[in-house]
Protein backbone atom coordinates (compact mmCIF):
# COMPACT_ATOMS: atom_id res chain seq x y z
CA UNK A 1 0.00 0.00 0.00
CA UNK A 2 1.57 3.29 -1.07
CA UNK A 3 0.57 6.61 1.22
CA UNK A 4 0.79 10.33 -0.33
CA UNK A 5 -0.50 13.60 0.83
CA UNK A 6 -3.08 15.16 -0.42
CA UNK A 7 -0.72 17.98 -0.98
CA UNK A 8 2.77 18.54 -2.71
CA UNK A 9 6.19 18.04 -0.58
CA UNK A 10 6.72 21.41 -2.34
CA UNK A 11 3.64 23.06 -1.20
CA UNK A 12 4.32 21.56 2.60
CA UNK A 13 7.69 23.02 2.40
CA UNK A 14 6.10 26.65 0.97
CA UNK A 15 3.62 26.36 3.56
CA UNK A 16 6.05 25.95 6.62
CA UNK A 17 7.96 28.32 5.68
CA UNK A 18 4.89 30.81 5.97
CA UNK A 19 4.13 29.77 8.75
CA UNK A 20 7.46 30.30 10.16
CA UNK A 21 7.05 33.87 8.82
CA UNK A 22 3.67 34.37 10.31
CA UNK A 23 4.88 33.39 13.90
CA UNK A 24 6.73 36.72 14.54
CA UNK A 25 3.42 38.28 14.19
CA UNK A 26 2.36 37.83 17.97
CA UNK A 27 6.05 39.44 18.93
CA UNK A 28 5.14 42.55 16.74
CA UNK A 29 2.21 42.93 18.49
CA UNK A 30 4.00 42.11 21.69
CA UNK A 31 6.45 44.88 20.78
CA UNK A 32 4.37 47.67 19.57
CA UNK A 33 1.47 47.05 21.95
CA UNK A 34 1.50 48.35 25.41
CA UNK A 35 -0.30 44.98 26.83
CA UNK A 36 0.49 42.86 30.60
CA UNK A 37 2.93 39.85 30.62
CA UNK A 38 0.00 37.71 31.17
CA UNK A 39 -1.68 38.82 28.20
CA UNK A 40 1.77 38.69 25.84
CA UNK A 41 2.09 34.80 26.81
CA UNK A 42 -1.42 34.61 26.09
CA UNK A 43 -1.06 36.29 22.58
CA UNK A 44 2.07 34.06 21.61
CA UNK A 45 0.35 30.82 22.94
CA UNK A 46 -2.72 31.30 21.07
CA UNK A 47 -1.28 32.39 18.15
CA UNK A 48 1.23 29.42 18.01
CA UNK A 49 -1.31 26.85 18.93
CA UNK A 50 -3.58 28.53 15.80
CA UNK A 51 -0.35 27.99 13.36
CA UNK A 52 0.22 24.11 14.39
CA UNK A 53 -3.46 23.24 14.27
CA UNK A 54 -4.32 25.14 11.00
CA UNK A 55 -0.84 23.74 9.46
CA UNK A 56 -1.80 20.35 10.37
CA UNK A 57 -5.03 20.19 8.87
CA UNK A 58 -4.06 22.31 5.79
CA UNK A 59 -0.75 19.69 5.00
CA UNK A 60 -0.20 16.95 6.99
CA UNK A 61 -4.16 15.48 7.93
CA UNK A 62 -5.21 14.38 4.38
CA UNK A 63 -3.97 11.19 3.16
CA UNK A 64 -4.68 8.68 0.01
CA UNK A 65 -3.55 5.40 -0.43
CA UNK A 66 -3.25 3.22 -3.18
CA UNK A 67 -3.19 -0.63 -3.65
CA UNK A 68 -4.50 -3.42 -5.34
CA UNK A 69 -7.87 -2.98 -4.54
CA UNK A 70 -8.43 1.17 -5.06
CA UNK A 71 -8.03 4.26 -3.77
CA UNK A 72 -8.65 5.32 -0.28
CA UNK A 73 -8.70 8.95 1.10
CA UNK A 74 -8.41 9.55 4.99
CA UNK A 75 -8.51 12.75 7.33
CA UNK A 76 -9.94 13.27 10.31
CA UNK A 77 -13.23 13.53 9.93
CA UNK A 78 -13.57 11.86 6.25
CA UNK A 79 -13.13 8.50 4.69
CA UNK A 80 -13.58 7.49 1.54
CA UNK A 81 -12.53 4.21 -0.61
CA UNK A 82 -13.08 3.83 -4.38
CA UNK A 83 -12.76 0.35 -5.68
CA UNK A 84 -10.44 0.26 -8.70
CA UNK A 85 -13.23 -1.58 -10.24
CA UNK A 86 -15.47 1.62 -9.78
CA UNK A 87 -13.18 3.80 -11.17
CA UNK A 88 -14.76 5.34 -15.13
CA UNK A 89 -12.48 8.04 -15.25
CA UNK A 90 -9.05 9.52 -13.57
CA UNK A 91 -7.50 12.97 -15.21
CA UNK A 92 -7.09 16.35 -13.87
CA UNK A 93 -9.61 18.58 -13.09
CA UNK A 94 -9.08 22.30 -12.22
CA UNK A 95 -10.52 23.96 -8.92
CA UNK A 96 -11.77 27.37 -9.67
CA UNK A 97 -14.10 28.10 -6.60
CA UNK A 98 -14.65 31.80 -8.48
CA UNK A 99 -15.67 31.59 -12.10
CA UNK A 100 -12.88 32.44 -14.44
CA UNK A 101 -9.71 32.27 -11.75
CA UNK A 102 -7.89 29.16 -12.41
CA UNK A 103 -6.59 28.26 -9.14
CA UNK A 104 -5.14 24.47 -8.88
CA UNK A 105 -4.71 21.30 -10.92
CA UNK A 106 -6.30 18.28 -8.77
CA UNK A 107 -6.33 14.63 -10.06
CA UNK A 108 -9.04 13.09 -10.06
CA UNK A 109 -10.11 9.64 -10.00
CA UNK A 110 -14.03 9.56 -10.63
CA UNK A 111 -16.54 7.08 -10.64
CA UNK A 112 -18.45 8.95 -13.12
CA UNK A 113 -18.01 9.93 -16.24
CA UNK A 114 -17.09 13.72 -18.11
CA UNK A 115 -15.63 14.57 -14.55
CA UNK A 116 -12.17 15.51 -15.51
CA UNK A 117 -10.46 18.00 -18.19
CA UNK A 118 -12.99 20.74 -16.77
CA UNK A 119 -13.12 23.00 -13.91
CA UNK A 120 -14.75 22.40 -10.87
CA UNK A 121 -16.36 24.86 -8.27
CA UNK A 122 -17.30 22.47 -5.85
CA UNK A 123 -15.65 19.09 -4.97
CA UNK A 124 -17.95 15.98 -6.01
CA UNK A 125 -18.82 13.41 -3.81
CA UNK A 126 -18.16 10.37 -6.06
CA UNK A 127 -14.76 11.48 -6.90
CA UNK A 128 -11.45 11.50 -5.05
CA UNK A 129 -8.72 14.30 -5.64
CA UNK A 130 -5.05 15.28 -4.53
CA UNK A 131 -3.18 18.15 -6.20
CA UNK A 132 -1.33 17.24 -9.02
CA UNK A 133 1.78 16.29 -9.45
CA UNK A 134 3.48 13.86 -12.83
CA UNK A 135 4.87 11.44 -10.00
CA UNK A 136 1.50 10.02 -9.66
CA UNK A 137 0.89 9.00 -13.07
CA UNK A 138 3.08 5.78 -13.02
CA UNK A 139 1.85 5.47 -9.34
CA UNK A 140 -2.25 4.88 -11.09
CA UNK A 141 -1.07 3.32 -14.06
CA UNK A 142 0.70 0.62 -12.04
CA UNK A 143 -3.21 -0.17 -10.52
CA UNK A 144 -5.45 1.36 -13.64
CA UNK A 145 -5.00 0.52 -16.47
CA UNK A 146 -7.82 2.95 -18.33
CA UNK A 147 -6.50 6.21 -20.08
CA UNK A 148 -5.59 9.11 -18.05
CA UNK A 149 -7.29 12.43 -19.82
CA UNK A 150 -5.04 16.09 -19.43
């Protein structure tokens, strides 16, 4: 069974690294405010505690894994499995939550047809997706062996 993340090692890496930016924001305050020790620790606690759980689930909670049998997507509070016998269709779709702003390239692996090479404003329920990246391609082919649409 092979395990990826939803998300890019790239994008984790991009995203620590703002996060390590953003957590000199409560010292600024700290600094230019004219606040009680009590309520600096307070500020830096909070805002550290905000970082770490909104990093977590934004990188490091959502999870898909492959094997023999299909595709299975985990998180906290969602799981999903798609039988590679299910599967009709697996290509990229692009997420545009506003009309017209091309945002992200997903992958897709659908159990319905005419889901992929389009974009998307809201994610479907009968489909699985994980941003896109060419590493995965041999990764589904190895299990798949329908066409992959671009």
């Amino acid at each position: 069974m092979k395990r990826i993340f939803f998300v890019s090692y790239k994008n984790m890496i991009l995203g620590c690294l703002l996060y390590l930016s953003c957590s000199f924001v409560p010292f600024i305050i700290i600094k230019f405010g004219n606040y009680g020790r009590t309520t600096n620790i307070m500020i830096v606690f909070f805002w550290s505690l905000f970082l770490i759980v909104f990093g977590y689930f934004s990188y490091f909670d959502k999870k898909i894994y492959f094997n023999e049998e299909g595709v299975r997507y985990q998180s906290l509070l969602k799981k999903k499995f798609i039988g590679w016998h299910e599967v009709q269709e697996v290509g990229i779709a692009i997420y545009s939550p506003l009309a017209g702003n091309r945002t992200v390239d997903f992958l897709c692996i659908s159990t319905q047809q005419a889901v992929t090479g389009r974009m998307l404003i809201v994610m479907e329920n009968h489909s699985t997706y994980m941003n896109y990246r060419k590493s995965l391609i041999p990764l589904i082919k190895k299990y798949w062996s329908g066409e992959i649409i671009k």
